[in-house]
N, C-alpha and C. Protein backbone atom coordinates (compact mmCIF):
# COMPACT_ATOMS: atom_id res chain seq x y z
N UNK A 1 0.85 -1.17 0.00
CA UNK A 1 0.00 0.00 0.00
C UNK A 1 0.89 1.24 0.00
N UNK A 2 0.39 2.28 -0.70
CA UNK A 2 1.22 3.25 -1.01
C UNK A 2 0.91 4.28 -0.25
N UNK A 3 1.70 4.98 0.41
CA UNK A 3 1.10 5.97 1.26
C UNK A 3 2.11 7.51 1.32
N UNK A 4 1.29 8.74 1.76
CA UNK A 4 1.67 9.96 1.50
C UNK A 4 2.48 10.36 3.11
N UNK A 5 2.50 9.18 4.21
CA UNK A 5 3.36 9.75 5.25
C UNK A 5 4.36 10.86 5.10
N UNK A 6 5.38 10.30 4.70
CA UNK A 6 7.12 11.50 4.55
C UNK A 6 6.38 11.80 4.03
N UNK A 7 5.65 13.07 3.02
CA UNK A 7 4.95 13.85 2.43
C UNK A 7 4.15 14.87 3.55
N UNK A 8 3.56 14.51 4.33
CA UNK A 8 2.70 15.17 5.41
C UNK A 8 3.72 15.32 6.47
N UNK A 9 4.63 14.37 7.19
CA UNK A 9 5.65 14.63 8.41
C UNK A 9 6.53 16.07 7.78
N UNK A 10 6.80 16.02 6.35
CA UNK A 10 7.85 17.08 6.24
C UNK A 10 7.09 18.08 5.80
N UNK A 11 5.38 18.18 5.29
CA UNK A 11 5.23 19.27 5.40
C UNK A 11 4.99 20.20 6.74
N UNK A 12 5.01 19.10 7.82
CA UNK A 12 4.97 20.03 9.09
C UNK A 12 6.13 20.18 9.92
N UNK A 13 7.37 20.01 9.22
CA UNK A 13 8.81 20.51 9.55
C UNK A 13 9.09 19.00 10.89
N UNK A 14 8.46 17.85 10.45
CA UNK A 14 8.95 16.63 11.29
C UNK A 14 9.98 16.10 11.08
N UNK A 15 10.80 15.23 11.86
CA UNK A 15 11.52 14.17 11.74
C UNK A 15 10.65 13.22 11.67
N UNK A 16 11.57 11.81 11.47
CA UNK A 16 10.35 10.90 11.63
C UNK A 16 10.54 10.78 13.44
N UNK A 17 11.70 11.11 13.78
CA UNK A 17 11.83 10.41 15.38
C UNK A 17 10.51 11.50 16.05
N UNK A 18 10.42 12.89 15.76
CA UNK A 18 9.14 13.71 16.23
C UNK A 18 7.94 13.27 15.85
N UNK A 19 7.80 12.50 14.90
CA UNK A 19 6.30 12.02 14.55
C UNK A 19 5.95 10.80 15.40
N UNK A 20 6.73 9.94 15.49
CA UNK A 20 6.81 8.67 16.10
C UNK A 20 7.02 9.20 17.27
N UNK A 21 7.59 9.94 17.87
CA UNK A 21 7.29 10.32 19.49
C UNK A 21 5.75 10.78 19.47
N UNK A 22 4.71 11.65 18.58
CA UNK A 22 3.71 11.94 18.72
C UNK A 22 2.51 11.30 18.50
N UNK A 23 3.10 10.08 17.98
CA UNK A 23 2.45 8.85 17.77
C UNK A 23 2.25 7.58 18.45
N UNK A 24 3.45 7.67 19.58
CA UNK A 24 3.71 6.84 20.56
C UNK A 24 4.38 4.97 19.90
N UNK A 25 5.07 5.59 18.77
CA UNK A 25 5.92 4.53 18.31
C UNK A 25 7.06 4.83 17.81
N UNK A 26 8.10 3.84 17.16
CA UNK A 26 9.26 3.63 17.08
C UNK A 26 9.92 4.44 15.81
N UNK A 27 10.74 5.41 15.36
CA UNK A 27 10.90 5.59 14.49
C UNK A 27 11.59 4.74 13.22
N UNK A 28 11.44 3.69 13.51
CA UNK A 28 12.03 2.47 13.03
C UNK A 28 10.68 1.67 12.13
N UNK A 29 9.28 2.65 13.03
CA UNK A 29 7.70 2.18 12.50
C UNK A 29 7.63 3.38 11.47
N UNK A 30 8.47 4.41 11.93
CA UNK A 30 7.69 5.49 10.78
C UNK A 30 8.41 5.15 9.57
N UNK A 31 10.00 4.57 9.73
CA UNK A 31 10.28 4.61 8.64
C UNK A 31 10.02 3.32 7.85
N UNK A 32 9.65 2.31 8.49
CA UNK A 32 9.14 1.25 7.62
C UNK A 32 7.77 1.71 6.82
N UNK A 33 6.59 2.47 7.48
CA UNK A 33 5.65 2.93 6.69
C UNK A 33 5.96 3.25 5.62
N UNK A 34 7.04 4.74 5.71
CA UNK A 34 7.64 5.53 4.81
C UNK A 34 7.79 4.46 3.26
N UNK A 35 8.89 3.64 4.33
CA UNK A 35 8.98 2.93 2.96
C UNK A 35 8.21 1.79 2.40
N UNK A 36 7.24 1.74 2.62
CA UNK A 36 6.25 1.04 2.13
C UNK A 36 6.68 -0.87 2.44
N UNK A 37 7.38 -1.01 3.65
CA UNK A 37 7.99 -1.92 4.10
C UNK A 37 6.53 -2.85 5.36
N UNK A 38 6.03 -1.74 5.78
CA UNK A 38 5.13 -1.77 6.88
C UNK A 38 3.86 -1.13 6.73
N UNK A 39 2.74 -1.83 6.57
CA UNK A 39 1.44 -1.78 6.48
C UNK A 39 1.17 -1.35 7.99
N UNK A 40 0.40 -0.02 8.52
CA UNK A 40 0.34 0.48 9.89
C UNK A 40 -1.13 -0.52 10.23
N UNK A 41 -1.40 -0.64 11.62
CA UNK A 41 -2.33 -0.99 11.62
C UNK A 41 -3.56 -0.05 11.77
N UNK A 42 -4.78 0.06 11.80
CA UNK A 42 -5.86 0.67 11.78
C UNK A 42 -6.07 1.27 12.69
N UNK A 43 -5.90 1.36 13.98
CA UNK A 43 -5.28 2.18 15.06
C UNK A 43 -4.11 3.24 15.02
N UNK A 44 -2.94 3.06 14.26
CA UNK A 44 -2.24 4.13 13.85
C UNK A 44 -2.33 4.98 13.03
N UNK A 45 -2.97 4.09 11.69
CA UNK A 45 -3.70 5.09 10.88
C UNK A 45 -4.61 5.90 10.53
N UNK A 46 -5.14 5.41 11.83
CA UNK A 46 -6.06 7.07 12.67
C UNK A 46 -5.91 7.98 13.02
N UNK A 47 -4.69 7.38 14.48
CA UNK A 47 -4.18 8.44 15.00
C UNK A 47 -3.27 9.31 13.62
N UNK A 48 -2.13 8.62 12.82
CA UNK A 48 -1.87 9.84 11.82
C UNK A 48 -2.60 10.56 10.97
N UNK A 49 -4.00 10.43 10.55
CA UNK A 49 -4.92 10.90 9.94
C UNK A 49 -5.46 12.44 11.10
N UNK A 50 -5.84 11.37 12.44
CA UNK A 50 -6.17 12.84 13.14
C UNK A 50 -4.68 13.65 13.47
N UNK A 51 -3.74 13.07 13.73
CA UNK A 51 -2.68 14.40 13.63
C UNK A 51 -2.32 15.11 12.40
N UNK A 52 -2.15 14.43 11.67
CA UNK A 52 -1.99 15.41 10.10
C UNK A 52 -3.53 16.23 9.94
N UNK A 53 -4.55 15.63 10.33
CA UNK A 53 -5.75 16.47 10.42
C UNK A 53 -6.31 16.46 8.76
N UNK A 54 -6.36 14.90 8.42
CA UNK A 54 -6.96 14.69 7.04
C UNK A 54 -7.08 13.24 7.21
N UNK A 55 -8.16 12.84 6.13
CA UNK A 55 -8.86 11.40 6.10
C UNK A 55 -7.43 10.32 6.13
N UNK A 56 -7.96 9.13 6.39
CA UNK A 56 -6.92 8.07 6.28
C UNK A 56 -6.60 8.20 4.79
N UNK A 57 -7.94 7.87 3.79
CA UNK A 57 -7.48 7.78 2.13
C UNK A 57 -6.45 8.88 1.69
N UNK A 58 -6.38 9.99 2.39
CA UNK A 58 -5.19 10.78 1.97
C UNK A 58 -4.10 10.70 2.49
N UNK A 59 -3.79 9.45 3.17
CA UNK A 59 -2.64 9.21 3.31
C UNK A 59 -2.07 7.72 2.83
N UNK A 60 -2.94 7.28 2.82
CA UNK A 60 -2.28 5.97 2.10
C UNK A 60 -3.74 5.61 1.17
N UNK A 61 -2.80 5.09 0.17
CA UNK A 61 -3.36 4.81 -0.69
C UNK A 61 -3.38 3.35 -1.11
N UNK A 62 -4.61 2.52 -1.80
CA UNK A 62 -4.71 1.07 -1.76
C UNK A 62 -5.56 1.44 -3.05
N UNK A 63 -4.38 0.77 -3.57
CA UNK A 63 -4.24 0.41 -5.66
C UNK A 63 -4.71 -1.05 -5.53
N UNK A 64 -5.52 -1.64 -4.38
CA UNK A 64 -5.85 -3.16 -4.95
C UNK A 64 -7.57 -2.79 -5.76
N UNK A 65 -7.39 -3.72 -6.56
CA UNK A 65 -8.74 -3.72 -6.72
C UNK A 65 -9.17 -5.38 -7.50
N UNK A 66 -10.78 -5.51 -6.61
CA UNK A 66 -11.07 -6.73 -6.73
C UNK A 66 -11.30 -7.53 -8.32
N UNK A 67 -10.98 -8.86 -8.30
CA UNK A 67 -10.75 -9.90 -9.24
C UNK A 67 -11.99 -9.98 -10.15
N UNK A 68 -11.97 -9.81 -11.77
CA UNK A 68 -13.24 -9.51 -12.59
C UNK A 68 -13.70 -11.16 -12.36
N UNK A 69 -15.26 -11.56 -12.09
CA UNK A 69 -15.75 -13.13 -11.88
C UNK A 69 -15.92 -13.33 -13.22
């Protein structure tokens, strides 16, 4: 899943270690997101939705789409 994290942390002058402190995880989690290494779970991707202060879909993005029957 593709997501706009580093895009939103640096438009608000973050590190990832300041986001992940405001997030109450590892910056080792922000940067696996970052790199599309680590799928967040649905609980984090709340909380970064309400801190960036925009929907989850604008931050990550999910290019699956279901199988034609």
């Amino acid at each position: 899943m593709k997501n706009r994290v580093k895009e939103h942390r640096e438009g608000q002058g973050w590190s990832q270690g300041e986001l992940a402190r405001r997030l109450g995880v590892s910056r080792q989690t922000i940067n696996a997101v970052e790199t599309d290494k680590y799928d967040p779970s649905l609980p984090l991707a709340l909380r970064m939705a309400k801190l960036f202060a925009v929907s989850v879909p604008e931050i990550f993005i999910d290019d699956w789409e279901p199988e034609a029957e």
